[in-house]
Protein backbone atom coordinates (compact mmCIF):
# COMPACT_ATOMS: atom_id res chain seq x y z
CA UNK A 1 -63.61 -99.84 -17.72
CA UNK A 2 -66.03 -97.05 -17.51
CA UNK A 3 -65.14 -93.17 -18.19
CA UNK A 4 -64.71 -91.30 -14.52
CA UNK A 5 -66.96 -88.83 -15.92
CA UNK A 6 -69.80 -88.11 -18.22
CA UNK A 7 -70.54 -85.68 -20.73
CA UNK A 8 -72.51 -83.77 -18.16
CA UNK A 9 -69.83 -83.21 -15.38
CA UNK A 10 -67.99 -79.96 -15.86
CA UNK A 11 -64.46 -82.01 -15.52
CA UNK A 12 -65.12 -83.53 -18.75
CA UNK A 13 -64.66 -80.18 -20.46
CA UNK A 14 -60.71 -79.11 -21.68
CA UNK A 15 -59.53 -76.26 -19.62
CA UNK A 16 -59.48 -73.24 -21.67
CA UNK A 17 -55.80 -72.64 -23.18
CA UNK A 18 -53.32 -69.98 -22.61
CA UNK A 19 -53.01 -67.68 -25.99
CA UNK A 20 -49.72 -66.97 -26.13
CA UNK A 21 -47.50 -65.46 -29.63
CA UNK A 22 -45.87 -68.07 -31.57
CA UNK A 23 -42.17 -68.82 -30.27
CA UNK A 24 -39.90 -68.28 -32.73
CA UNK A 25 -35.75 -68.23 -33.09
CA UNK A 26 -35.90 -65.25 -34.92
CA UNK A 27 -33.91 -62.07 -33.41
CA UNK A 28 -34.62 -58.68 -34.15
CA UNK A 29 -32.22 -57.50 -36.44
CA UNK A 30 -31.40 -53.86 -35.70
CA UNK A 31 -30.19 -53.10 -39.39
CA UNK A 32 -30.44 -49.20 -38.47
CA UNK A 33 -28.59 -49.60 -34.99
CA UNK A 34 -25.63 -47.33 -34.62
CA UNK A 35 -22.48 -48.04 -33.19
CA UNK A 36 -21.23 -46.54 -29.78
CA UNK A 37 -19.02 -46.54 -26.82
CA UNK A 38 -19.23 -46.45 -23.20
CA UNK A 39 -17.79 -43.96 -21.33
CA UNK A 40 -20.18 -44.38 -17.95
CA UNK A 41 -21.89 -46.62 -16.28
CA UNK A 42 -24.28 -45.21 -13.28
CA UNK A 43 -26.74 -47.27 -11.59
CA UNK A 44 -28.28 -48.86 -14.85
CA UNK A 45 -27.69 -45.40 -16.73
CA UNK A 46 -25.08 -45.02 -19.62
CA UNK A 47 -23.45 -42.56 -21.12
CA UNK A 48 -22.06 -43.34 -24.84
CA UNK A 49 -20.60 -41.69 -27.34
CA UNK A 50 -22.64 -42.48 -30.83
CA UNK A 51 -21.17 -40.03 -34.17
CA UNK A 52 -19.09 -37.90 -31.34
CA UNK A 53 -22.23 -37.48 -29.39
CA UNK A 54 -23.07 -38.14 -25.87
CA UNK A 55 -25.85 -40.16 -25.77
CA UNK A 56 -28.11 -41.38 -22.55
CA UNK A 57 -29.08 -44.78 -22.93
CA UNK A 58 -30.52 -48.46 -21.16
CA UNK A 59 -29.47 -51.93 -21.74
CA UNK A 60 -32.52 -53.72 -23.58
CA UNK A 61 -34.10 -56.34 -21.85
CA UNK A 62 -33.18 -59.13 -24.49
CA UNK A 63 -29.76 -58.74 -23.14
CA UNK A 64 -30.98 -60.30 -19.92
CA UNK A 65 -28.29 -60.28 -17.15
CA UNK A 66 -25.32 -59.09 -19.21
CA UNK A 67 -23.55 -56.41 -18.11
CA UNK A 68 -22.92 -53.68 -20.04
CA UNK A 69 -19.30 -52.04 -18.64
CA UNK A 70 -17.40 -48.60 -19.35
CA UNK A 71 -15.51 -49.23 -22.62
CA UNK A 72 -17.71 -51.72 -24.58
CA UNK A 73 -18.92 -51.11 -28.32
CA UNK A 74 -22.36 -51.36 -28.87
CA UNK A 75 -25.20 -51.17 -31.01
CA UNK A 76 -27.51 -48.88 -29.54
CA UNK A 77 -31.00 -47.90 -31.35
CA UNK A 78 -33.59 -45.44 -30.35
CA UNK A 79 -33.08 -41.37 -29.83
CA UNK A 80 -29.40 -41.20 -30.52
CA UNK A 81 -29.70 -37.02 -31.03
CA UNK A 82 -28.34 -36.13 -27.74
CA UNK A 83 -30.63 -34.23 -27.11
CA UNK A 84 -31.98 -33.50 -23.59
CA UNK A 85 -34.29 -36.29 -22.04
CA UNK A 86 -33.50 -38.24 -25.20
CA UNK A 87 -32.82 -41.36 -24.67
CA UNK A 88 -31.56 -44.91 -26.37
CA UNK A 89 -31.29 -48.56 -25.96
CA UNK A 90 -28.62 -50.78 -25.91
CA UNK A 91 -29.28 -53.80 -27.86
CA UNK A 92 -26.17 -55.19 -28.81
CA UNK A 93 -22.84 -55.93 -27.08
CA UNK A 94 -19.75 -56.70 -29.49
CA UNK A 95 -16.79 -59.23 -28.43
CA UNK A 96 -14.40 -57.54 -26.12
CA UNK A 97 -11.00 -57.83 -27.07
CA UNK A 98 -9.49 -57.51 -23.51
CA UNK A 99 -11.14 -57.89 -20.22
CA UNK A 100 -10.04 -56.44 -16.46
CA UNK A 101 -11.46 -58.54 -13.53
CA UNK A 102 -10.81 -58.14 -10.11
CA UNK A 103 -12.40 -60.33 -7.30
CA UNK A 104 -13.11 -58.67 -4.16
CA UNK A 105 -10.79 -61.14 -2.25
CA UNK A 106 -8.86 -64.24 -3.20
CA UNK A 107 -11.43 -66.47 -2.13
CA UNK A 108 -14.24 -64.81 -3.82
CA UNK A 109 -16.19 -67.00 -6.99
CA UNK A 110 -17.55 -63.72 -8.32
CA UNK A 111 -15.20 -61.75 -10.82
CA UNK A 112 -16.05 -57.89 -11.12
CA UNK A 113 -15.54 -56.60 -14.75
CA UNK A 114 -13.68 -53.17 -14.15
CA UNK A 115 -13.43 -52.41 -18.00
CA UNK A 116 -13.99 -53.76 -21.37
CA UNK A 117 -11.49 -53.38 -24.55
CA UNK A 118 -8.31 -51.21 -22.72
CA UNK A 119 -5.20 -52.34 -24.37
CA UNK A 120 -2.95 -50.98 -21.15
CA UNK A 121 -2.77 -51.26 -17.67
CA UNK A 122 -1.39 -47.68 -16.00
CA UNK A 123 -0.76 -48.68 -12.46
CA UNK A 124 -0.50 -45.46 -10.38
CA UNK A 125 1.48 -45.37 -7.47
CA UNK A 126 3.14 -42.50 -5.70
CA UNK A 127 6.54 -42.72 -3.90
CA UNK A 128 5.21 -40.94 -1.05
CA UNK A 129 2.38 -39.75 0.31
CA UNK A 130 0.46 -42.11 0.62
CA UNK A 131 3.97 -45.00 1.05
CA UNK A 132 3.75 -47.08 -2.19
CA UNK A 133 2.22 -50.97 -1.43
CA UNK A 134 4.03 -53.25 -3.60
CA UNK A 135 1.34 -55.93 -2.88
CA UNK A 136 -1.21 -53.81 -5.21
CA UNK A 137 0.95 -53.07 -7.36
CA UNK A 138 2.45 -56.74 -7.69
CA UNK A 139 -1.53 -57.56 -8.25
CA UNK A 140 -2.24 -55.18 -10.51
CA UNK A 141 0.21 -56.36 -12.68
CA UNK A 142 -0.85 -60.10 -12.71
CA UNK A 143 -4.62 -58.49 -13.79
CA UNK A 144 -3.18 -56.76 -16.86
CA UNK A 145 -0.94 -59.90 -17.65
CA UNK A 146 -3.74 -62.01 -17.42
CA UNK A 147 -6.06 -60.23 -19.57
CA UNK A 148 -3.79 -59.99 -22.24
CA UNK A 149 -3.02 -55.89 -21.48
CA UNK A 150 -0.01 -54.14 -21.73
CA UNK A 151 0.93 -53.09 -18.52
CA UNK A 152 2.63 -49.58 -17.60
CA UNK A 153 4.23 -47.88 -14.12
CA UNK A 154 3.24 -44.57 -13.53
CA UNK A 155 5.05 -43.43 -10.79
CA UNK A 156 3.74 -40.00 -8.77
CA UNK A 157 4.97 -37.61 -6.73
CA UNK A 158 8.88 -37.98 -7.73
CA UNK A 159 9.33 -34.12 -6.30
CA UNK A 160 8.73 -35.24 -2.53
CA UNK A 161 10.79 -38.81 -3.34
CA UNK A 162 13.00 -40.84 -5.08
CA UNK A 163 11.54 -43.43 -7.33
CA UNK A 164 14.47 -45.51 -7.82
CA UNK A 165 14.02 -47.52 -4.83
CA UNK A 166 10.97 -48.34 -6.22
CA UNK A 167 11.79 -49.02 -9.96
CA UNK A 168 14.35 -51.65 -8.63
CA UNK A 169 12.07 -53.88 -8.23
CA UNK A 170 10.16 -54.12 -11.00
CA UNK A 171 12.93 -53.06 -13.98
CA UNK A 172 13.92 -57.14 -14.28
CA UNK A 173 9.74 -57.82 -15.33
CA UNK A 174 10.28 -55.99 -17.97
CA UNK A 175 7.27 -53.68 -17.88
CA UNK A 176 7.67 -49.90 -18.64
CA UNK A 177 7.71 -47.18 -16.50
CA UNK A 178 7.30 -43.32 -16.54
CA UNK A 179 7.67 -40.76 -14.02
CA UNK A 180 6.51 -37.17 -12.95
CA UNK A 181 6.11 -35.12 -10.41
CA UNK A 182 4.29 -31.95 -8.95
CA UNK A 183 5.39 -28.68 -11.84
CA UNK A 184 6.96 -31.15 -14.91
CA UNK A 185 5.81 -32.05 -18.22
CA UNK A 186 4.05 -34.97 -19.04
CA UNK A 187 6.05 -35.38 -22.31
CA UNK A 188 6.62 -38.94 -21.57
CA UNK A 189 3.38 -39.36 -19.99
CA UNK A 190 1.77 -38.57 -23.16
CA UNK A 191 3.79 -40.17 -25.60
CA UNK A 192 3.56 -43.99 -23.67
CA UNK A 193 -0.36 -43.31 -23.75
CA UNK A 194 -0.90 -42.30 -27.40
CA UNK A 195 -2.77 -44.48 -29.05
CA UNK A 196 -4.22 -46.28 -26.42
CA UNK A 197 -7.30 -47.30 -24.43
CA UNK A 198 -5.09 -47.09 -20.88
CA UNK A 199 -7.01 -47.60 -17.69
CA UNK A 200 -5.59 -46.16 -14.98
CA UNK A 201 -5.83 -48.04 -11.29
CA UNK A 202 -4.13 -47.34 -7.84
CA UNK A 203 -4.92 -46.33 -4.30
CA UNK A 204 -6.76 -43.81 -3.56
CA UNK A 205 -4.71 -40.39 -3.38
CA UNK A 206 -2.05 -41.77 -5.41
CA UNK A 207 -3.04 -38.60 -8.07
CA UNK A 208 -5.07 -40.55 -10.38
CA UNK A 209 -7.30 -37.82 -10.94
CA UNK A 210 -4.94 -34.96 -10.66
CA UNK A 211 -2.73 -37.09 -13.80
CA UNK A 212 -6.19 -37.04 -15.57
CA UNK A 213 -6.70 -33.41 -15.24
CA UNK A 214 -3.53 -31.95 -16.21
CA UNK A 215 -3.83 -34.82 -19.33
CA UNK A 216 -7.31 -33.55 -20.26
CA UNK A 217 -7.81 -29.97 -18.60
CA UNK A 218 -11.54 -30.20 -19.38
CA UNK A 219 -12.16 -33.14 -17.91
CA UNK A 220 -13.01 -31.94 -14.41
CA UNK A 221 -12.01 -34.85 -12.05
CA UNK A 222 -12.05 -34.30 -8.38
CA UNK A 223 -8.98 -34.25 -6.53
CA UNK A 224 -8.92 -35.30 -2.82
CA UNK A 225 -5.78 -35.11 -0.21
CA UNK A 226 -4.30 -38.12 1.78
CA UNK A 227 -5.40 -38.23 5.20
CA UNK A 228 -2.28 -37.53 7.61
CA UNK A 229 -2.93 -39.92 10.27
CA UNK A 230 -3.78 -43.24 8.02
CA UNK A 231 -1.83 -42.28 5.23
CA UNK A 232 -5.03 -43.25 3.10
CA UNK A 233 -6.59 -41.20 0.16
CA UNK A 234 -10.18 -40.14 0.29
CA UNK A 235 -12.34 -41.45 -2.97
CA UNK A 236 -12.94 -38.50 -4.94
CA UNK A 237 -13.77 -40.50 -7.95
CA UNK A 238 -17.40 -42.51 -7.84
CA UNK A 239 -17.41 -44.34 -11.16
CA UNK A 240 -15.09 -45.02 -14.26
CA UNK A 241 -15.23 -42.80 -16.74
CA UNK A 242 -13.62 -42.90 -20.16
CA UNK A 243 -12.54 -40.00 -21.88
CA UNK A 244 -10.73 -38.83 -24.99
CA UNK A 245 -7.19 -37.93 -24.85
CA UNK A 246 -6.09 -34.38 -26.90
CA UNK A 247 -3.97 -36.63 -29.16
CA UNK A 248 -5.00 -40.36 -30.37
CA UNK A 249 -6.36 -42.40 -27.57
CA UNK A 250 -8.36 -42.85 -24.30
CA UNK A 251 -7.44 -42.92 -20.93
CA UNK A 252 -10.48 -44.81 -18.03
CA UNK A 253 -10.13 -43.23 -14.83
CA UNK A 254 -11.82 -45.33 -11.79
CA UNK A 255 -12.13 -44.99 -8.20
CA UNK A 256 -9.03 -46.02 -5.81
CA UNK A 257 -9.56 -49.56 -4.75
CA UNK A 258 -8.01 -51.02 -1.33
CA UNK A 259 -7.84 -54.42 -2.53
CA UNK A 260 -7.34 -56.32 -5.77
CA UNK A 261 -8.87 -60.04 -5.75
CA UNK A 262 -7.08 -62.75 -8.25
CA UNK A 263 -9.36 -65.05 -7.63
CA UNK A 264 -10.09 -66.24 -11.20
CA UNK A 265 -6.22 -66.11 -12.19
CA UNK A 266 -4.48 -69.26 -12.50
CA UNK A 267 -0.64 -69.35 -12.07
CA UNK A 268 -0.38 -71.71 -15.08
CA UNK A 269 -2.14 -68.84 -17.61
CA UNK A 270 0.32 -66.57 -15.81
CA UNK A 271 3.31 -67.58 -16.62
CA UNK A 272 2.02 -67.93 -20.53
CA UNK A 273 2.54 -63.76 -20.45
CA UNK A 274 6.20 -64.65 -19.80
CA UNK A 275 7.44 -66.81 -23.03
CA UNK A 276 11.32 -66.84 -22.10
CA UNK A 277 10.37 -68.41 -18.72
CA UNK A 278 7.42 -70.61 -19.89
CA UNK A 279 9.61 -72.47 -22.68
CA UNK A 280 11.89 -72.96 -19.69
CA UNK A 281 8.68 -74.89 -17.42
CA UNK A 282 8.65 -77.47 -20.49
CA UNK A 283 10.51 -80.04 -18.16
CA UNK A 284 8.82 -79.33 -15.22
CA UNK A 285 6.62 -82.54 -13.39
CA UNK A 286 3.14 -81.99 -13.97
CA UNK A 287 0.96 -80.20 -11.31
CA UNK A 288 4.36 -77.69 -10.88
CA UNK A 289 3.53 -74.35 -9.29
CA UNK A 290 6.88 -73.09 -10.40
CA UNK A 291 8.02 -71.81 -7.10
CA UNK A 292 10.71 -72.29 -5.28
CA UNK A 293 8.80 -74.88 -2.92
CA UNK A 294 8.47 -77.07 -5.94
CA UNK A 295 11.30 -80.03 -6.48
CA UNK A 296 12.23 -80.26 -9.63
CA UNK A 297 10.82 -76.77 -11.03
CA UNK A 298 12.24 -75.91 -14.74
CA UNK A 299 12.81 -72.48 -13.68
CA UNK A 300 15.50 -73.88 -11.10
CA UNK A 301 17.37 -75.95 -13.51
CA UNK A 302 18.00 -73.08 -16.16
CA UNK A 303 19.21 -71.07 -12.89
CA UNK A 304 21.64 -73.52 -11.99
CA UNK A 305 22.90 -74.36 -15.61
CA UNK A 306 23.31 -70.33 -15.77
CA UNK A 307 20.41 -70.03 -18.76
CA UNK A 308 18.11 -68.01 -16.83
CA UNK A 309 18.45 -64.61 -15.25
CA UNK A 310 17.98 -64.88 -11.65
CA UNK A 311 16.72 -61.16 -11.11
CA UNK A 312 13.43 -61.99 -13.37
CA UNK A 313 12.95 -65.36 -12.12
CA UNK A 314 12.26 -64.01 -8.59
CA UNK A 315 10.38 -61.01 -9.85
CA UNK A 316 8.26 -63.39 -11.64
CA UNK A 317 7.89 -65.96 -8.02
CA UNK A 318 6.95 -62.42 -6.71
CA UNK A 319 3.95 -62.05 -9.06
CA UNK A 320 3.07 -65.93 -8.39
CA UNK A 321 3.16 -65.14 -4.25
CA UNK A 322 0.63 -62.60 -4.98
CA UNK A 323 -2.08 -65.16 -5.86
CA UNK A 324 -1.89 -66.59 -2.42
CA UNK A 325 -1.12 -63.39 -0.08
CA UNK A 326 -3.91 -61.00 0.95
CA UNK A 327 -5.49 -58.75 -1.54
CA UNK A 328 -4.84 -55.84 1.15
């Protein structure tokens, strides 16, 4: 068998090759990178905090499709002055301890990070004006169970209502509560957010931003009214933003959402952020929902042989109903 072609036809010739720079598993090391935190997130721009400095900054492109959200420590190299027009890179992102997702609705695959690192959940919701929505609320709650958070009531607006109604229902969870209202202290206020990174989430015109001004007079939030026809709040804040309490700790203001999606919550991890009623789901058949549709639930045999309380047991069903209502 003869060659196709001879030395003379210009096929015979190799194509020239690409030059291209030797691959190599070696990572930049960033040994003079300096630690920071981030406070905001706009449209690909952040705003840290690097030696109590705001810094400007960009994610670097070897992060690829990463996300860099409000709370996360990084490593961030480049201009790190603070200066005006100076700006930094992002080039590392270090393991979050906590994580807040929400999903747009229940049947939605893609999970939204809201914030990175808070160690409490500060569900605002106002006794009036706009009417409290335990549905939120109820959702809410399974987020900051789920991602390992403490979670916390903050009830507004106690000077044109009563909270108690409201407290009822949520006293037999277990989770802790505060209260205040138009002219009173935030004593208590203060003292259940010292020391922590507390994100604060609710409907909009709840007083989300009016509680984070009177907190941190300096921090200039917007404040909107409720409209008086829908009973809806008008979204006066844009973006999260974290920022430093007076005392020890951080409070993460965001915009009022309408909806909290749970799609990527599992009623299974749930109840693991409940140990006195997951020892009692020991006995249960496997595939068990642990609600009261399911025969032969673990959580109905400690009620009838008197070992569980009833009150918490429903509050908890409540919780697990959320995963399969609307978001709205």
């Amino acid at each position: 068998m003869t060659n196709r072609y001879d030395e003379h036809d210009h096929e015979h010739y190799e194509r020239p090759r690409r030059r291209t720079r030797p691959r190599t598993k070696e990572r930049p090391v960033y040994a003079d990178a300096a630690d920071g935190i981030v406070v905001t997130v706009d449209r690909g721009r952040l705003t840290l905090l690097v030696n109590e400095l705001t810094v400007m900054a960009v994610k670097a492109r070897p992060l690829g499709r990463k996300g860099v959200v409000v709370g996360d420590r990084v490593r961030v190299v480049g201009d790190v002055s603070g200066e005006p027009g100076a700006l930094a890179r992002v080039v590392e992102i270090r393991d979050r301890s906590t994580v807040l997702r929400r999903t747009a609705d229940d049947d939605d695959p893609v999970e939204r990070i809201i914030v990175a690192n808070a160690t409490q959940l500060v569900v605002v919701v106002a006794v009036a004006d706009p009417e409290p929505r335990p549905r939120l609320i109820d959702r809410a709650l399974v987020a900051a169970y789920d991602a390992g958070m403490k979670p916390l009531l903050c009830i507004t607006k106690t000077d044109l209502s009563d909270p108690e109604p409201l407290l009822a229902g949520y006293r037999a969870l277990g989770a802790p509560w505060v209260v205040t209202g138009r002219g009173e202290n935030l004593i208590e206020v203060r003292r259940a957010l010292a020391g922590h990174s507390s994100v604060l989430v609710g409907h909009s015109g709840v007083g989300k931003s009016t509680l984070v001004n009177s907190l941190v007079p300096d921090a200039d939030r917007s404040v909107g009214v409720v409209n008086a026809v829908t009973g809806r709040g008008r979204h006066t804040s844009t973006s999260a933003r974290m920022i430093a309490l007076p005392t020890e700790g951080w409070i993460i203001d965001t915009p009022g959402i309408r909806s909290f999606g749970l799609a990527h919550v599992a009623p299974d991890h749930l109840i693991e952020a409940f140990p006195d009623l997951d020892e009692m789901t020991e006995t249960c058949p496997r595939g068990c929902g642990h609600t009261v549709q399911d025969p032969e639930c673990g959580l109905d045999e400690a009620l009838e042989h008197g070992l569980a309380d009833g009150d918490r047991i429903e509050s908890f069903r409540r919780l697990l109903s959320a995963l399969s209502t609307s978001s709205h």
